[in-house]
Protein backbone atom coordinates (compact mmCIF):
# COMPACT_ATOMS: atom_id res chain seq x y z
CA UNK A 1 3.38 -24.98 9.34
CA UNK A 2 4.46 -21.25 9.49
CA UNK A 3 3.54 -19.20 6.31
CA UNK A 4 5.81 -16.53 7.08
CA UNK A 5 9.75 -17.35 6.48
CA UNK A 6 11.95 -14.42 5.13
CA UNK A 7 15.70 -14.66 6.75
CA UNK A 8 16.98 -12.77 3.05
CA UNK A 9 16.16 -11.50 -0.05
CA UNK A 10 17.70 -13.85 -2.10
CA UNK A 11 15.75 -17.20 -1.64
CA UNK A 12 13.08 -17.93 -4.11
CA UNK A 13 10.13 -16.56 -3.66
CA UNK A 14 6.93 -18.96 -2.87
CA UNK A 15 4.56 -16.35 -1.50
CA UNK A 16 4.02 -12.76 -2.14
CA UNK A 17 1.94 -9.51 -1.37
CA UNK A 18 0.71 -7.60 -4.20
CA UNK A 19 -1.01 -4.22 -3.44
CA UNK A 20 -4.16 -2.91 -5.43
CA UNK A 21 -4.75 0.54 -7.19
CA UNK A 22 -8.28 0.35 -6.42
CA UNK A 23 -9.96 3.37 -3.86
CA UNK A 24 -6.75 5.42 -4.52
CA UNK A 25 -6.23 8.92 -3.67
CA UNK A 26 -4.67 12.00 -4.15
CA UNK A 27 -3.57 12.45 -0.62
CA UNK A 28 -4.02 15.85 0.77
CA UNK A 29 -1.08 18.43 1.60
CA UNK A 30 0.70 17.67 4.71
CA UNK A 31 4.23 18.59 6.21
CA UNK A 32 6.05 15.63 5.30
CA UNK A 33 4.43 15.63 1.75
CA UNK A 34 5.26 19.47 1.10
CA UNK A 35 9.03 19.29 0.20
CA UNK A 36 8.64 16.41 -1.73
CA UNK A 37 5.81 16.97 -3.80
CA UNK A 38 6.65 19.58 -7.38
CA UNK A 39 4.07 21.58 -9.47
CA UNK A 40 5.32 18.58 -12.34
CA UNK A 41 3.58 15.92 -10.64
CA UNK A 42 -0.14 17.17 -10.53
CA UNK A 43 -0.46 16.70 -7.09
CA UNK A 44 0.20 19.62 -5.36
CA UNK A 45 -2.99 21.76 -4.84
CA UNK A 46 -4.93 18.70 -5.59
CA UNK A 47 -6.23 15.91 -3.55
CA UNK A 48 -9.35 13.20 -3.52
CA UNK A 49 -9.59 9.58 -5.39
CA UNK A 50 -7.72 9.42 -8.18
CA UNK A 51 -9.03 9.57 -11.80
CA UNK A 52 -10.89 6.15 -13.37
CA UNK A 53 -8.27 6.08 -15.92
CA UNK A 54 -5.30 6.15 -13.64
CA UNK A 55 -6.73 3.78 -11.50
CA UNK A 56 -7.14 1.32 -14.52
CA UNK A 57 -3.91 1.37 -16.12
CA UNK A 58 -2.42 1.03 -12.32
CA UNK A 59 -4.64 -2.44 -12.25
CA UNK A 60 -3.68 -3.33 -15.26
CA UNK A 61 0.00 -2.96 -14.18
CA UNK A 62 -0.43 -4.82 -11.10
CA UNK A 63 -2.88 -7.71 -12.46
CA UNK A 64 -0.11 -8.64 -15.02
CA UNK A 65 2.16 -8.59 -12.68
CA UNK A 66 0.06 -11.32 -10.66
CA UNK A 67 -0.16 -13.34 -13.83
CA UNK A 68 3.85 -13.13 -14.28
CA UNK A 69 4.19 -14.35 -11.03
CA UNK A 70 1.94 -17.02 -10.61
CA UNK A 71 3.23 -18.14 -13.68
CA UNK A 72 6.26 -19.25 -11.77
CA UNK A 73 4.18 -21.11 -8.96
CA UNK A 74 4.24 -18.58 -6.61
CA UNK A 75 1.15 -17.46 -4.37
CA UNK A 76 -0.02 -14.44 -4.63
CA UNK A 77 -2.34 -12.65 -1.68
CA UNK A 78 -3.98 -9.19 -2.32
CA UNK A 79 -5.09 -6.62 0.15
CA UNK A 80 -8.66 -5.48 0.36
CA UNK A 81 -8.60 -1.77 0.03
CA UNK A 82 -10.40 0.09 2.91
CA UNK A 83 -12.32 3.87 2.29
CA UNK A 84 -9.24 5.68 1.64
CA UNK A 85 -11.09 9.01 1.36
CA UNK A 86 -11.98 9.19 4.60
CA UNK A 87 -10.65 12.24 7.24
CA UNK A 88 -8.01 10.43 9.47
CA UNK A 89 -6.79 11.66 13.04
CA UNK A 90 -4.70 11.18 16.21
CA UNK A 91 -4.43 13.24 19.11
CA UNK A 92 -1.50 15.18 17.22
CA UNK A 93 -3.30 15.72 13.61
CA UNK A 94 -6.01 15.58 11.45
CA UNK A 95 -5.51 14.49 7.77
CA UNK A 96 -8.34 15.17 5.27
CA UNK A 97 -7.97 11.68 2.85
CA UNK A 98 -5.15 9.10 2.84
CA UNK A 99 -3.39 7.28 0.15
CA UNK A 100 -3.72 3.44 -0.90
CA UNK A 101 -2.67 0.26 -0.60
CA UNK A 102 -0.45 -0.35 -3.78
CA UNK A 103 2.75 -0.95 -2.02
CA UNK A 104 3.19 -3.61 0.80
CA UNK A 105 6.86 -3.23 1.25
CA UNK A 106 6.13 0.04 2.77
CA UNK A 107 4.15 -0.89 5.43
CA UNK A 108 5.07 -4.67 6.42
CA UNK A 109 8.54 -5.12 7.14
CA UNK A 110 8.99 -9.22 7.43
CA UNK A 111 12.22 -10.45 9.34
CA UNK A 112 12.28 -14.12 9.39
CA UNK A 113 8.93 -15.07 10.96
CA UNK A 114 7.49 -12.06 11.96
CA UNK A 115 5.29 -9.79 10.15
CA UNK A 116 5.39 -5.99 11.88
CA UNK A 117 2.80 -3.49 10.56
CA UNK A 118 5.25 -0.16 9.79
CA UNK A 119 2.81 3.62 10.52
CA UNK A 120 4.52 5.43 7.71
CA UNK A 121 5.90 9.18 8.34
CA UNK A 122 3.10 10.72 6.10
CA UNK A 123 0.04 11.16 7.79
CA UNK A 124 -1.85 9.88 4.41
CA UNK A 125 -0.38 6.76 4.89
CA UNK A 126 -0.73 6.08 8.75
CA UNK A 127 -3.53 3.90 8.80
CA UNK A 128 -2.87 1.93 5.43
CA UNK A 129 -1.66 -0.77 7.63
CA UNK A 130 -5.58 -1.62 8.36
CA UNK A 131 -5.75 -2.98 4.38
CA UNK A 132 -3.54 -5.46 4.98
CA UNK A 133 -4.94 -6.69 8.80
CA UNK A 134 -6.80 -9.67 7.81
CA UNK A 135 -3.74 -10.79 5.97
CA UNK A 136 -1.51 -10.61 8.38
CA UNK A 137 -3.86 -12.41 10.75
CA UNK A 138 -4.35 -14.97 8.45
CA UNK A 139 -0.57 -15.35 7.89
């Protein structure tokens, strides 16, 4: 039996990725983050895990969400966050901290029954991927 089966988005939904808040960071200043990123938000000039309070109301969100859905029957999986603080690097660049793991649909793209693991154009977010591995394993 295959777990994975997505040919739209208009079927109803059986089973479902829902990210976490937990080991979330401000991610630091990169290229692709500069442009988008205002003095309004609090993030620019600032960087490192994000503030207990933050991080709580963002759970909060997201664990009443689960409840909502599984409400209607559907199964709900949950990444396990890796150490998102730590410095990241390829050949090309270095990143000092990366991002979370609070939205799948940026980083799994799932056409029909394949799963593919997306590397996102922020550096922050290049490895987030690795949080949802074992899932996609599993799946």
């Amino acid at each position: 039996m295959k777990i994975v089966n997505s040919w739209n988005e208009w079927d109803q939904l059986k089973h479902v990725i829902v990210g976490v808040a937990e080991n979330s960071n401000i991610p630091p200043m990169e290229p692709a983050l500069e442009p988008k990123l205002t003095k309004e938000s609090g993030m620019k000039n600032s960087s490192g895990p994000r503030d207990k309070e933050s991080v709580e109301k963002a759970t909060l969100q997201l664990e009443n969400f689960v409840k909502i859905l599984k409400s209607l029957d559907i199964e709900v999986d949950r990444p396990k966050p890796i150490n998102f603080s730590e410095t990241i690097s390829t050949p090309d660049w270095k990143n000092e901290g990366m991002f979370g793991c609070m939205p799948p649909r940026d980083v799994i793209l799932t056409v029909g029954n394949e799963m593919l693991e997306a590397p996102m154009s922020y550096r922050c977010r290049w490895f987030e991927y690795l949080a949802y591995r074992p899932l996609i394993e599993k799946y």
